[in-house]
N, C-alpha and C. Protein backbone atom coordinates (compact mmCIF):
# COMPACT_ATOMS: atom_id res chain seq x y z
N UNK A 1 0.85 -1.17 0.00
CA UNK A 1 0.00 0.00 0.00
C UNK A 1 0.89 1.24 0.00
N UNK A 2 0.50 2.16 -0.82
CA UNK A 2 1.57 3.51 -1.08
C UNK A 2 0.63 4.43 -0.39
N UNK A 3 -0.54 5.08 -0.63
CA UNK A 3 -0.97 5.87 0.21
C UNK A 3 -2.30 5.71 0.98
N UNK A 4 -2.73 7.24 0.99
CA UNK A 4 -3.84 7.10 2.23
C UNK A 4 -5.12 7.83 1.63
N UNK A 5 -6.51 7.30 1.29
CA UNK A 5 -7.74 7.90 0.98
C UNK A 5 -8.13 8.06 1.86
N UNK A 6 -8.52 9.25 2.36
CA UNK A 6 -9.49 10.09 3.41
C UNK A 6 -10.84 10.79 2.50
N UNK A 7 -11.56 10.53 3.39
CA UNK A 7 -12.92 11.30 3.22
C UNK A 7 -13.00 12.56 3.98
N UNK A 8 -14.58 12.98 3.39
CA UNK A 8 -14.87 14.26 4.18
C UNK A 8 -15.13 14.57 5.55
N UNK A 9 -15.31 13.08 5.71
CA UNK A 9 -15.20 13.04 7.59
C UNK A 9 -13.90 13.42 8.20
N UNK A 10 -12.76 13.12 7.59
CA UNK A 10 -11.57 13.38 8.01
C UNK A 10 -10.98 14.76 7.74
N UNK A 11 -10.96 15.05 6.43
CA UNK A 11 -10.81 16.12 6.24
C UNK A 11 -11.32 17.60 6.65
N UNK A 12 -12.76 17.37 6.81
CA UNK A 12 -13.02 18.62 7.52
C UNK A 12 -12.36 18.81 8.85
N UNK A 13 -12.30 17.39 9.70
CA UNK A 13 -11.06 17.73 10.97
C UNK A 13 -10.23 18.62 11.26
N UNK A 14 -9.62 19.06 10.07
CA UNK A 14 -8.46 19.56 9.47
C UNK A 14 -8.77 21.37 9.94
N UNK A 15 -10.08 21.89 9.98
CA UNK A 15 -10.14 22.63 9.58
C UNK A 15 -11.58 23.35 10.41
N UNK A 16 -11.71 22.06 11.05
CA UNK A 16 -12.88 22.48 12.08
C UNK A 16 -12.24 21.64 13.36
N UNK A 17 -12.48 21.94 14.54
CA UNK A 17 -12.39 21.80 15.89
C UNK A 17 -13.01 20.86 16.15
N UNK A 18 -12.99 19.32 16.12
CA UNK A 18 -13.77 18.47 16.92
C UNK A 18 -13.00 17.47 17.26
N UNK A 19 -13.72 16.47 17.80
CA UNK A 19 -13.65 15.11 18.10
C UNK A 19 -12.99 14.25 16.79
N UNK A 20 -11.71 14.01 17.17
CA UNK A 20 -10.52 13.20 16.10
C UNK A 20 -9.71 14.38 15.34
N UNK A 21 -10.09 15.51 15.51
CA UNK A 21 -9.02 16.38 14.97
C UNK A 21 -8.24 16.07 15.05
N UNK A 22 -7.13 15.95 16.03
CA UNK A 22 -5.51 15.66 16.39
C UNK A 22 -5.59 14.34 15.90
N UNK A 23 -6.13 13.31 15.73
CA UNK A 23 -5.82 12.31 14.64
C UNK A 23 -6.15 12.17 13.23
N UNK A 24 -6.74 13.26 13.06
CA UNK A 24 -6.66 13.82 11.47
C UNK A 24 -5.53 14.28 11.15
N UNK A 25 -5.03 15.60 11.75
CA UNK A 25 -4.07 15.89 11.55
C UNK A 25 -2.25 15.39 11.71
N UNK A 26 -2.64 14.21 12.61
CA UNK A 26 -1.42 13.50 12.20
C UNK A 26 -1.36 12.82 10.70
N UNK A 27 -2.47 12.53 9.80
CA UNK A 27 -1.87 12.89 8.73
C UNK A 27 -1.37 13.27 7.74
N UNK A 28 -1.49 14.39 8.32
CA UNK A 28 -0.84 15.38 7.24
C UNK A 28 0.59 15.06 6.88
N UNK A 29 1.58 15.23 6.37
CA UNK A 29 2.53 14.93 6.29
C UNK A 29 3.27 13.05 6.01
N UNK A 30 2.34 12.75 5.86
CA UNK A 30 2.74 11.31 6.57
C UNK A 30 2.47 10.25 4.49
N UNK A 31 2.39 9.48 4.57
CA UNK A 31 2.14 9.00 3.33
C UNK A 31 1.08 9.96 2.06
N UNK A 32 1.15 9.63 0.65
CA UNK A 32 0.23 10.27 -0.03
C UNK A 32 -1.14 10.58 0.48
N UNK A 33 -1.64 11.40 0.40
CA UNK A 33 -3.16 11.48 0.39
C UNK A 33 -3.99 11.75 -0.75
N UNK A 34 -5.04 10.98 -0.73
CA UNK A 34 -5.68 11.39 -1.73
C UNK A 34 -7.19 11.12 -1.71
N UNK A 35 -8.25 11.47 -2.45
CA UNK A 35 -9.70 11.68 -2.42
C UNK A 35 -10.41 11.51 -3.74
N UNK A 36 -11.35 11.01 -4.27
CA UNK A 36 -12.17 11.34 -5.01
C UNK A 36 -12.67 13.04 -5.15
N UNK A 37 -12.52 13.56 -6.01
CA UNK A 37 -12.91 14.85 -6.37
C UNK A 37 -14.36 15.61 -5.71
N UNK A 38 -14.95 14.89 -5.52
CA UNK A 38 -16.16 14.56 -4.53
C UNK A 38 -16.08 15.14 -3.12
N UNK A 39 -14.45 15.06 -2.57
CA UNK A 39 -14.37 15.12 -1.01
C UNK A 39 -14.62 16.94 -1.39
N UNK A 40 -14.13 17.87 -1.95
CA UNK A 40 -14.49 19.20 -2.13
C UNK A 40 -16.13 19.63 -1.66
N UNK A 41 -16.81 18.85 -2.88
CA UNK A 41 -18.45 18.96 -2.75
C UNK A 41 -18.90 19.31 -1.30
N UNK A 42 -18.22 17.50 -0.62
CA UNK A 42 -18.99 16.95 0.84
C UNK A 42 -18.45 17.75 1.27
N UNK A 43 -17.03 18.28 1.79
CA UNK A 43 -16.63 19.76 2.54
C UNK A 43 -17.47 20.74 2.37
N UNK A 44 -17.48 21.10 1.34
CA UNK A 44 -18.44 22.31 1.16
C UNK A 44 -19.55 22.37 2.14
N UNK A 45 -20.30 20.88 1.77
CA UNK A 45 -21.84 21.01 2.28
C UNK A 45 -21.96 20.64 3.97
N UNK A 46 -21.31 20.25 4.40
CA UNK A 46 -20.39 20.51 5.89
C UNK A 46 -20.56 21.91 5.99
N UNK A 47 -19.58 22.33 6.11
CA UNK A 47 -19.66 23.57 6.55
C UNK A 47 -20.58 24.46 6.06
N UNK A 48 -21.34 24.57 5.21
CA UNK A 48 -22.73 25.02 4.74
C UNK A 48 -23.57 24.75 6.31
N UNK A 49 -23.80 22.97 6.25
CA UNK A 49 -24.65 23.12 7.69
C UNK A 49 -23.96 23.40 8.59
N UNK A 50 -22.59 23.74 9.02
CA UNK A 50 -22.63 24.24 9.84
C UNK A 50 -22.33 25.83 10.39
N UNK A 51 -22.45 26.19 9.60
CA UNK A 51 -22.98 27.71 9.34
C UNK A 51 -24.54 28.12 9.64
N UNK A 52 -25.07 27.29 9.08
CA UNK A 52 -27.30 27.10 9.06
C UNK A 52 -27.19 26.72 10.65
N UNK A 53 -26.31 26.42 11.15
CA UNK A 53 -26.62 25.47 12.78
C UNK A 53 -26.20 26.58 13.57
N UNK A 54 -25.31 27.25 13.25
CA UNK A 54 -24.32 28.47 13.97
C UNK A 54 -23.20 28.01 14.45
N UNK A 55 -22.64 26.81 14.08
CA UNK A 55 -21.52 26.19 14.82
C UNK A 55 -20.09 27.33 14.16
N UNK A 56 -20.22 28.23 12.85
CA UNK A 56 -19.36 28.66 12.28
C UNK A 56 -20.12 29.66 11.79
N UNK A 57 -18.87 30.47 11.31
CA UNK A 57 -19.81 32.19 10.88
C UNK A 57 -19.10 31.93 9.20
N UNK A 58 -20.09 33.09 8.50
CA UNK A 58 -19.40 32.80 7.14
C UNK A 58 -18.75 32.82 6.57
N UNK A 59 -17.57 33.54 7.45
CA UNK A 59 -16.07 33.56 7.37
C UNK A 59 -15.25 33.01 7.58
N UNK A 60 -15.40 31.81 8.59
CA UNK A 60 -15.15 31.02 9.08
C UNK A 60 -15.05 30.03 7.96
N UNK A 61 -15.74 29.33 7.49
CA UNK A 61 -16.79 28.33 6.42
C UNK A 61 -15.69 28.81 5.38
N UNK A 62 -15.85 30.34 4.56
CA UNK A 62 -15.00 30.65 3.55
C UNK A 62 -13.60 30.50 3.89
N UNK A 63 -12.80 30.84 4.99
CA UNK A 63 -11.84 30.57 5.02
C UNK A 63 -11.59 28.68 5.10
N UNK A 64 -12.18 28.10 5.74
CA UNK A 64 -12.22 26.55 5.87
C UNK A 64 -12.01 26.01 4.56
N UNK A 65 -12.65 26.48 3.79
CA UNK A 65 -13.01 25.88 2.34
C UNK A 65 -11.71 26.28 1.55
N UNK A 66 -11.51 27.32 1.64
CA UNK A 66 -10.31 27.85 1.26
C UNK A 66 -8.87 27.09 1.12
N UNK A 67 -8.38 26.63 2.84
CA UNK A 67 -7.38 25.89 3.27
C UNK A 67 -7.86 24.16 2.38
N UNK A 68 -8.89 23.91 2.64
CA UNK A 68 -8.79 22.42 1.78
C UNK A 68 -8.70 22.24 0.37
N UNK A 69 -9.30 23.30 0.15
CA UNK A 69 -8.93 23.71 -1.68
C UNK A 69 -7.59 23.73 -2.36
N UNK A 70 -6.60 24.32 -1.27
CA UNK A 70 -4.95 24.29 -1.16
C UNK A 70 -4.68 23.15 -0.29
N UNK A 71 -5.24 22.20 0.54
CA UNK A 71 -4.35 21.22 1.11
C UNK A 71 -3.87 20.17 0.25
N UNK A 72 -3.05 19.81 0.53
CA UNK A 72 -1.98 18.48 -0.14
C UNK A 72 -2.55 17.07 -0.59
N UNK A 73 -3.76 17.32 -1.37
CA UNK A 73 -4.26 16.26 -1.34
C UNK A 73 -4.64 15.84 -3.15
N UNK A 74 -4.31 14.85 -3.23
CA UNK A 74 -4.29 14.24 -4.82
C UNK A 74 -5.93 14.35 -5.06
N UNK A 75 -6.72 14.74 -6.08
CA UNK A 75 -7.75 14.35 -6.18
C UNK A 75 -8.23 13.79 -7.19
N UNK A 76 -9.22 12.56 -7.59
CA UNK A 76 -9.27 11.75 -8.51
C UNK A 76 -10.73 11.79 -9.15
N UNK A 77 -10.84 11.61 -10.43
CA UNK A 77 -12.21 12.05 -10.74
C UNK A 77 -13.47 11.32 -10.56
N UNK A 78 -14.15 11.61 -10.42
CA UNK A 78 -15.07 10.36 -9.75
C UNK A 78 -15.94 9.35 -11.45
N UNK A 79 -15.81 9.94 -12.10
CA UNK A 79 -16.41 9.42 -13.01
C UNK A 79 -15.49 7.93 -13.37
N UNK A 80 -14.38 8.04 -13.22
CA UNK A 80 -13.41 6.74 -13.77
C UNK A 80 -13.89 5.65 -12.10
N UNK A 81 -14.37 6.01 -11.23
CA UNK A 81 -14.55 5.02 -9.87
C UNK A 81 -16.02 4.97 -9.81
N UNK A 82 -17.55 5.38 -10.59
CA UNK A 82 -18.29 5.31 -10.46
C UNK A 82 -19.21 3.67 -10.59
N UNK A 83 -18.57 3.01 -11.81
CA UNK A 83 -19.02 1.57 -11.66
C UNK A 83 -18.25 1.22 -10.46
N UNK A 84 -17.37 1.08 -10.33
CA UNK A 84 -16.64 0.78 -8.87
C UNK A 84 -17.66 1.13 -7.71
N UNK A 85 -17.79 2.00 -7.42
CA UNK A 85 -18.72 2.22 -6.43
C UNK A 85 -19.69 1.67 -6.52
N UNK A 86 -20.32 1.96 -7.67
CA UNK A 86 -21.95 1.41 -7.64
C UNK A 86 -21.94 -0.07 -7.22
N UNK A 87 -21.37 -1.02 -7.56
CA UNK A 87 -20.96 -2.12 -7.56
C UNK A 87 -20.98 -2.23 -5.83
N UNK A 88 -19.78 -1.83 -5.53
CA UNK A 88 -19.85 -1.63 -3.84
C UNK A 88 -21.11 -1.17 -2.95
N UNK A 89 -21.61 -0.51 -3.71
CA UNK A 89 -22.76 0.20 -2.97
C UNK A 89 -23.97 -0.50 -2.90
N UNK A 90 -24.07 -1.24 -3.83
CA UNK A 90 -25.10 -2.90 -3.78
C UNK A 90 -24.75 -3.56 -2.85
N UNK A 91 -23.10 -3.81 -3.14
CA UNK A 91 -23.11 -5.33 -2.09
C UNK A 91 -23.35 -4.50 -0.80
N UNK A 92 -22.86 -3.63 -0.40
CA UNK A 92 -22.71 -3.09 1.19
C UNK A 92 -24.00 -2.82 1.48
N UNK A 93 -24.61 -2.58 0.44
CA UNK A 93 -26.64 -1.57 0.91
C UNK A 93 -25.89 0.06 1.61
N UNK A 94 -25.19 0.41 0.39
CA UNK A 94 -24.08 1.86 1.12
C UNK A 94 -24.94 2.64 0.36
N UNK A 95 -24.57 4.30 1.08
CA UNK A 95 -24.58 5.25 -0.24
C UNK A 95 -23.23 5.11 -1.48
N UNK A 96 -24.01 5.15 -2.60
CA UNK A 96 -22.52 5.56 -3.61
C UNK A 96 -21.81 6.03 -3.47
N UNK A 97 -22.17 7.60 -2.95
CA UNK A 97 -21.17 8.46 -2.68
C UNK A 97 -20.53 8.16 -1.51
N UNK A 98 -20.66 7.73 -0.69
CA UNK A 98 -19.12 6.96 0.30
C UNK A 98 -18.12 6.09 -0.26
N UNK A 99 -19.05 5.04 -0.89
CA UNK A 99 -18.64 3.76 -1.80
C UNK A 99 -17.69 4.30 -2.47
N UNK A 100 -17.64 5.68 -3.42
CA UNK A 100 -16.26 6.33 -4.18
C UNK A 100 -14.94 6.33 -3.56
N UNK A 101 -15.44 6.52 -1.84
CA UNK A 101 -14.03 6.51 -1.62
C UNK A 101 -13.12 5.41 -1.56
N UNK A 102 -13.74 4.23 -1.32
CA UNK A 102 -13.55 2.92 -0.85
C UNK A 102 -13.26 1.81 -2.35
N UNK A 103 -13.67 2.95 -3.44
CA UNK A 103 -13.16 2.41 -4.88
C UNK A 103 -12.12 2.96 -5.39
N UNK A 104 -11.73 3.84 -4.63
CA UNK A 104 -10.25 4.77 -4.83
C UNK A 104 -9.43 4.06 -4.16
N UNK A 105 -9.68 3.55 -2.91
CA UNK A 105 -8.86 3.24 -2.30
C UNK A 105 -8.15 1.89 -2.59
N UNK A 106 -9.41 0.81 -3.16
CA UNK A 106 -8.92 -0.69 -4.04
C UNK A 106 -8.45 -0.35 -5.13
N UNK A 107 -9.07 0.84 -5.88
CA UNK A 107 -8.65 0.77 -7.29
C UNK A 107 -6.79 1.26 -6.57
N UNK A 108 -6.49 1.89 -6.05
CA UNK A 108 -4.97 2.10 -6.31
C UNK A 108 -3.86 1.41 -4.98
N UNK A 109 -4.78 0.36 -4.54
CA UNK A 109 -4.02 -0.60 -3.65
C UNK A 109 -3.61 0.18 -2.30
N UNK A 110 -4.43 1.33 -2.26
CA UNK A 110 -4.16 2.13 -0.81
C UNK A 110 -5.63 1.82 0.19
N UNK A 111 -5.11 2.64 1.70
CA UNK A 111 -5.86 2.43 2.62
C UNK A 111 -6.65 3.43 2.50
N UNK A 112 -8.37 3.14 3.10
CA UNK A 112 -9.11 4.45 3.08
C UNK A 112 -9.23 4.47 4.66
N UNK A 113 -9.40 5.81 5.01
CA UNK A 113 -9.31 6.52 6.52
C UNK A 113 -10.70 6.87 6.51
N UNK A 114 -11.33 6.83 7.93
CA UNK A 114 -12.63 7.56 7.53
C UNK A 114 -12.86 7.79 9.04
N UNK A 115 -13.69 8.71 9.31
CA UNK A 115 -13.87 8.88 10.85
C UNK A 115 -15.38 8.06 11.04
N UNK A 116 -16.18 7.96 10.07
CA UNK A 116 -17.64 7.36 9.59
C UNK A 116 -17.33 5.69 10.17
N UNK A 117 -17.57 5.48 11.75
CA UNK A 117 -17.61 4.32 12.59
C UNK A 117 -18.67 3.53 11.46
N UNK A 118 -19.56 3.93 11.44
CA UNK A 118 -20.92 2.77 10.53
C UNK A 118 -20.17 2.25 9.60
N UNK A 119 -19.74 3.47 8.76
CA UNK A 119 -19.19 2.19 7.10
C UNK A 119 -18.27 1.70 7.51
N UNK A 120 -17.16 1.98 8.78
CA UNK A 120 -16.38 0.65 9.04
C UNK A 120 -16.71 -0.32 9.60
N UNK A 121 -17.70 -0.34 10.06
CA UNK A 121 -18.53 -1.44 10.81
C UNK A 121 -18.96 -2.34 9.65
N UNK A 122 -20.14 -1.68 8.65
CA UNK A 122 -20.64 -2.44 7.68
C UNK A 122 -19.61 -2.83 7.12
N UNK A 123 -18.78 -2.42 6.49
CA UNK A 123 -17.64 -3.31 5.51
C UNK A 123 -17.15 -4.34 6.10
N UNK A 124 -16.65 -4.02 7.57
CA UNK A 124 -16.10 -5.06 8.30
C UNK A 124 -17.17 -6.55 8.66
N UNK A 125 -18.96 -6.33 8.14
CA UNK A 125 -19.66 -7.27 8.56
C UNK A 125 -19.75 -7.87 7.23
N UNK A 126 -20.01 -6.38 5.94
CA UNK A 126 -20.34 -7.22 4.65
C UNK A 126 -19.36 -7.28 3.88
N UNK A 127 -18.14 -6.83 3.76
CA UNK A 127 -17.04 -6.77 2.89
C UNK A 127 -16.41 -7.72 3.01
N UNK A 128 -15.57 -8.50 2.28
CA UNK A 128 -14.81 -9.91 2.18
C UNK A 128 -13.53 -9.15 2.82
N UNK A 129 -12.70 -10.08 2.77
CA UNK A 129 -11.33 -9.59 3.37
C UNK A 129 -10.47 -8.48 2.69
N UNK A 130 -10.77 -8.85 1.25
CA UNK A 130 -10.28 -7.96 0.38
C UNK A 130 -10.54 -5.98 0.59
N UNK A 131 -11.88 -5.80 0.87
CA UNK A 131 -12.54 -4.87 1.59
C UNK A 131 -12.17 -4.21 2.89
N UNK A 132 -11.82 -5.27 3.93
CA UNK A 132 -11.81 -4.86 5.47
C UNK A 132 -10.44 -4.66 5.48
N UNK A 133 -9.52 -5.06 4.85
CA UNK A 133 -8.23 -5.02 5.06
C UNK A 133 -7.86 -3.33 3.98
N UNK A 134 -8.54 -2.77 3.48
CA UNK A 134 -8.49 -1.84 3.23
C UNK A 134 -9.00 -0.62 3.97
N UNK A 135 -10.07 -0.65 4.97
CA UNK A 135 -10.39 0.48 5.80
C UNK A 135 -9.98 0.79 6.71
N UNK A 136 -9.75 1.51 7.57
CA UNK A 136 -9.50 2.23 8.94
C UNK A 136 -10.19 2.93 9.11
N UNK A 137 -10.48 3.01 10.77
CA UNK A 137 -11.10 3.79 11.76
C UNK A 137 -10.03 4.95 12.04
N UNK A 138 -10.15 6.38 11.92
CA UNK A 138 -9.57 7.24 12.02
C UNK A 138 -9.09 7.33 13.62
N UNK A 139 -9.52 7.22 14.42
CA UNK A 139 -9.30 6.57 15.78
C UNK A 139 -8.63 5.83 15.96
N UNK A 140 -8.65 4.68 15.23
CA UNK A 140 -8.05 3.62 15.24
C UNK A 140 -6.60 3.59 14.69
N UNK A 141 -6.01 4.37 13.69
CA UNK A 141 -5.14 4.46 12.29
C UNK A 141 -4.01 5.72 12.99
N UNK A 142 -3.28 4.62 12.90
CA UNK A 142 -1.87 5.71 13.33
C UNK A 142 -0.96 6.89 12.67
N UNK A 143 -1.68 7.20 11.15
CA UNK A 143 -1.38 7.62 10.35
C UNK A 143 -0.31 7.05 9.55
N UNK A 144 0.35 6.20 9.83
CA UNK A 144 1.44 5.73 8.62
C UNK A 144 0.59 4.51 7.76
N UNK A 145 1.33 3.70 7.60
CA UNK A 145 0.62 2.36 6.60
C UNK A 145 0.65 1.09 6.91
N UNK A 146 1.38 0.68 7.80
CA UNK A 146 1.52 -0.28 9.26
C UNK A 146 0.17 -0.71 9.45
């Protein structure tokens, strides 16, 4: 395995104050990262609600969006991983759009990170080995590839 797929669960970490931040941000620096083109969107709409909630002001949100737009992260188009997903997203009973990340992550022999406890749960109940040996619990994941 060469690098690391993170989602928008992880990534917003980065950039908002919560629960697993400091293990988001250990990986920064640490092996490739990379995302389906997609993780932009789901950021976005994050901090959208949490702006509508008041957790962030709109400056806040614009600057947030800002820093991930420039962070170090490879992004891949989702249209070349969409049968991939869909495919996944049957067997698991997932949304697609999670499933992208988890087809990035087989399609290029890397690990996907996710802070989203459920889809590591489900993969780990419905995914073959091939599957489970590809996810991590962001909690769980020390940031290297170990």
């Amino acid at each position: 395995m060469t690098g690391i797929v993170i989602d928008a669960s992880v990534a917003i970490k980065w950039v908002v104050g919560e629960e697993g931040s400091e293990d988001a941000v250990r990986l920064i620096g640490g092996p490739r990262l990379s995302a389906p083109d997609l993780l932009m969107s789901e950021c976005a709409n994050i901090l959208w609600k949490k702006v509508r909630r008041g957790e962030l002001t709109r400056n806040e949100a614009l600057l947030a969006i800002d820093l991930l737009v420039r962070a170090d992260i490879e992004l891949a188009p989702t249209r070349a991983l969409a049968s991939a997903a869909m495919a996944l997203s049957l067997d698991l009973d997932h949304p697609a759009y999670d499933c992208m990340y988890l087809a990035l992550a087989v399609a290029r022999g890397d690990v996907f990170v996710t802070a989203d406890r459920r889809f590591v749960h489900l993969v780990a109940e419905r995914g073959g080995s091939h599957l489970q040996d590809r996810v991590r619990e962001l909690r769980n994941h020390n940031g290297t590839l170990e």
